[in-house]
C-alpha atoms as a PDB file:
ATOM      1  CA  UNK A   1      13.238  19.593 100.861  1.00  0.00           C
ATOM      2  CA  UNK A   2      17.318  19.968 101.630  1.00  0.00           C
ATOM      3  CA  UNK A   3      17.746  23.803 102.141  1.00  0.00           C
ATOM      4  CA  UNK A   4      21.155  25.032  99.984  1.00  0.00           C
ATOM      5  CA  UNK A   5      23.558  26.326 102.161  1.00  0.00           C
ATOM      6  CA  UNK A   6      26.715  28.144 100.728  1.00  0.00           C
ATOM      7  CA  UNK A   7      29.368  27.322 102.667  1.00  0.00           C
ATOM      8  CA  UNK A   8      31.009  30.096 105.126  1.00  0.00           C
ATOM      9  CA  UNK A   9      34.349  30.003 103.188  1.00  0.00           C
ATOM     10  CA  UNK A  10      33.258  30.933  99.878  1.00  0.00           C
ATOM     11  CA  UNK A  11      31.216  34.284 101.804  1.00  0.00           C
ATOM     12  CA  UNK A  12      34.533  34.899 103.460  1.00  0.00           C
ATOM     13  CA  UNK A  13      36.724  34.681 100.157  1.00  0.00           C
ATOM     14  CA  UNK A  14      33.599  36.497  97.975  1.00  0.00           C
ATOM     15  CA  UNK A  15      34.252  39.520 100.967  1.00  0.00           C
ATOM     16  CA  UNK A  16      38.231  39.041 100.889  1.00  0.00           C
ATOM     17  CA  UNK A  17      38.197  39.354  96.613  1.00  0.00           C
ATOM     18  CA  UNK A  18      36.060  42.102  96.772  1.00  0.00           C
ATOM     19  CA  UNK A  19      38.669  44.115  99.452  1.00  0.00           C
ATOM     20  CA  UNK A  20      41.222  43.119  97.344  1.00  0.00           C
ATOM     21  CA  UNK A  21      39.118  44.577  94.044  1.00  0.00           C
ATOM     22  CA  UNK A  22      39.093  47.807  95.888  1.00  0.00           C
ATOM     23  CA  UNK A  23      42.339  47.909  97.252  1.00  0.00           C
ATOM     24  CA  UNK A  24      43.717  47.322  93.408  1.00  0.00           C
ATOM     25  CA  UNK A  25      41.577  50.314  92.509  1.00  0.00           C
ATOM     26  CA  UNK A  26      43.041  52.903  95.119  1.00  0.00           C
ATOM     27  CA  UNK A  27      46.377  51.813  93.453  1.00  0.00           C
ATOM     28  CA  UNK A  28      44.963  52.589  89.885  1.00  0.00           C
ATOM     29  CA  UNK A  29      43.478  56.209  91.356  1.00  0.00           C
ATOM     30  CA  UNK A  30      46.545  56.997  92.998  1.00  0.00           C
ATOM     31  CA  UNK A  31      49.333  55.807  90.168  1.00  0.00           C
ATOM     32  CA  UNK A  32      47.042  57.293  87.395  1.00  0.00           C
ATOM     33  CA  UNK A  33      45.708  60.732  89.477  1.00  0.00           C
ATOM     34  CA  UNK A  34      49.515  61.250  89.929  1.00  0.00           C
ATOM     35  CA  UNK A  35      51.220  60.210  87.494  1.00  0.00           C
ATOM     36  CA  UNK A  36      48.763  61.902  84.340  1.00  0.00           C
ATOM     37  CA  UNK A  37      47.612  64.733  87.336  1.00  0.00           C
ATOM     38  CA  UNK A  38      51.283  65.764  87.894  1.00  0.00           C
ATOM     39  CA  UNK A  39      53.502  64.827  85.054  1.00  0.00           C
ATOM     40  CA  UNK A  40      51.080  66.303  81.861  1.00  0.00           C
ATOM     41  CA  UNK A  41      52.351  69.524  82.743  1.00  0.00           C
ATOM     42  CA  UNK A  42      55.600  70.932  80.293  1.00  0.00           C
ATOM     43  CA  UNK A  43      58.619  69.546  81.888  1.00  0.00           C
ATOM     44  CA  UNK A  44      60.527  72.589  82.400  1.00  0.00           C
ATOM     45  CA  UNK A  45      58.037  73.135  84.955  1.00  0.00           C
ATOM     46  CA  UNK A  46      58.225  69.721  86.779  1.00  0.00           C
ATOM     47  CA  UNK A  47      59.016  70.267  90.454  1.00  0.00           C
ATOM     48  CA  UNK A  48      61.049  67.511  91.691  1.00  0.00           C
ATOM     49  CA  UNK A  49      61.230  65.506  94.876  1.00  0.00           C
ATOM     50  CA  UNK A  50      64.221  64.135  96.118  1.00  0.00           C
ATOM     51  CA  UNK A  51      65.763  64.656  92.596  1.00  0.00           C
ATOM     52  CA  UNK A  52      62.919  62.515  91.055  1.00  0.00           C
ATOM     53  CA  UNK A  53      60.134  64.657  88.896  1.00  0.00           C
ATOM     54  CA  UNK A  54      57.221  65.118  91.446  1.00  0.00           C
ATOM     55  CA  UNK A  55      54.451  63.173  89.503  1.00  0.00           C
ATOM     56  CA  UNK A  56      56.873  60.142  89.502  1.00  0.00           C
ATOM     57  CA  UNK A  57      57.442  60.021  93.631  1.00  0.00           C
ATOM     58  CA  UNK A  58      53.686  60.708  94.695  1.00  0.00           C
ATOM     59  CA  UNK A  59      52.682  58.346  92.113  1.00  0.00           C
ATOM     60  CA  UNK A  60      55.323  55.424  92.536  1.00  0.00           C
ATOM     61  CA  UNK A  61      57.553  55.728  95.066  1.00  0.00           C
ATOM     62  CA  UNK A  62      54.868  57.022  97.918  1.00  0.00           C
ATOM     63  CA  UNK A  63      51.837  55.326  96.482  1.00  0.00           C
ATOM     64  CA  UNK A  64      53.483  51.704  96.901  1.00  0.00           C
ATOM     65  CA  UNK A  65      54.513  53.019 100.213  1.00  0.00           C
ATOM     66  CA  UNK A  66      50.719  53.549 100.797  1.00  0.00           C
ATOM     67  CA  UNK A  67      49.869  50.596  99.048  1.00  0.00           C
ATOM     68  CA  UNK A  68      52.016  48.396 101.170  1.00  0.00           C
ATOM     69  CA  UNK A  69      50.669  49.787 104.710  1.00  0.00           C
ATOM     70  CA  UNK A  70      47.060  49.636 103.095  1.00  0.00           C
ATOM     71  CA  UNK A  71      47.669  45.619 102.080  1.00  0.00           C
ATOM     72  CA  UNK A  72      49.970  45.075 105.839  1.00  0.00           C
ATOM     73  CA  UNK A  73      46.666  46.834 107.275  1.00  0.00           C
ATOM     74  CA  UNK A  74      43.461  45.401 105.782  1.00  0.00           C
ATOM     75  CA  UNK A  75      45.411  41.467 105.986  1.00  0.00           C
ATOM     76  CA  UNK A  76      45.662  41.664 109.857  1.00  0.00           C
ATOM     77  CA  UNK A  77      42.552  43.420 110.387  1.00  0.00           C
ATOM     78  CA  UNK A  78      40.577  42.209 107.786  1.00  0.00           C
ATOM     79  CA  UNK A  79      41.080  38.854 106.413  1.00  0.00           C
ATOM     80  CA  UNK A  80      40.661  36.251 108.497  1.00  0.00           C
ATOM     81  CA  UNK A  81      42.204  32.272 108.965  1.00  0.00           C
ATOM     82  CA  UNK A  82      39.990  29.616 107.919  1.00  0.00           C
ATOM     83  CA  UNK A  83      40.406  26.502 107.217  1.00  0.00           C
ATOM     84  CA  UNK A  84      40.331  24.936 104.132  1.00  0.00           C
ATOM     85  CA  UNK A  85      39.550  21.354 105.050  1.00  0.00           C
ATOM     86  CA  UNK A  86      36.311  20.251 104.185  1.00  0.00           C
ATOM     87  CA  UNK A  87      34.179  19.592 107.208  1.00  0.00           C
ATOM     88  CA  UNK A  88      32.432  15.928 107.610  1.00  0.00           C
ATOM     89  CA  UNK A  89      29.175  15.955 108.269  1.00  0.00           C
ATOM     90  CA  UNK A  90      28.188  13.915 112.028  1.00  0.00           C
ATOM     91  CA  UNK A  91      25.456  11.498 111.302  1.00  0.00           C
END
């Protein structure tokens, strides 16, 4: 009886989607905690950050900055090179 092996790539990629799933939900927290957090209050009481409404540069302007050192971060530490040439068997 042939045992079914799933091939190390497709564990590597399942693990690399699923960083990538959570990565794409910090983004959401961050843009939406901001953005609805910050900017539902009346706007004559917006404080402002470098002449941009505060709700608008925590949630877009320094959450991409994040977002960018977060992606730079987790693809050198935490992806890996493979291969994807299928390996012959040696009979």
């Amino acid at each position: 009886m042939k045992k079914s092996v799933v091939d190390k790539r497709f564990k590597i990629a399942h693990k690399e989607a699923l960083i990538g799933v959570i990565l794409v939900i910090i983004n959401f927290i961050i843009w939406y905690g901001f953005g609805y957090g910050l900017g539902s209050a009346n706007v004559k009481d917006y404080t402002y950050v470098f002449g941009l409404p505060a709700w608008f540069f925590y949630s877009c302007i320094l959450g991409s900055i994040v977002m960018i050192i977060l992606v730079i971060f987790t693809v050198r530490y935490l992806f890996k090179d493979i291969p994807f040439d299928v390996e012959e068997e040696n009979k």
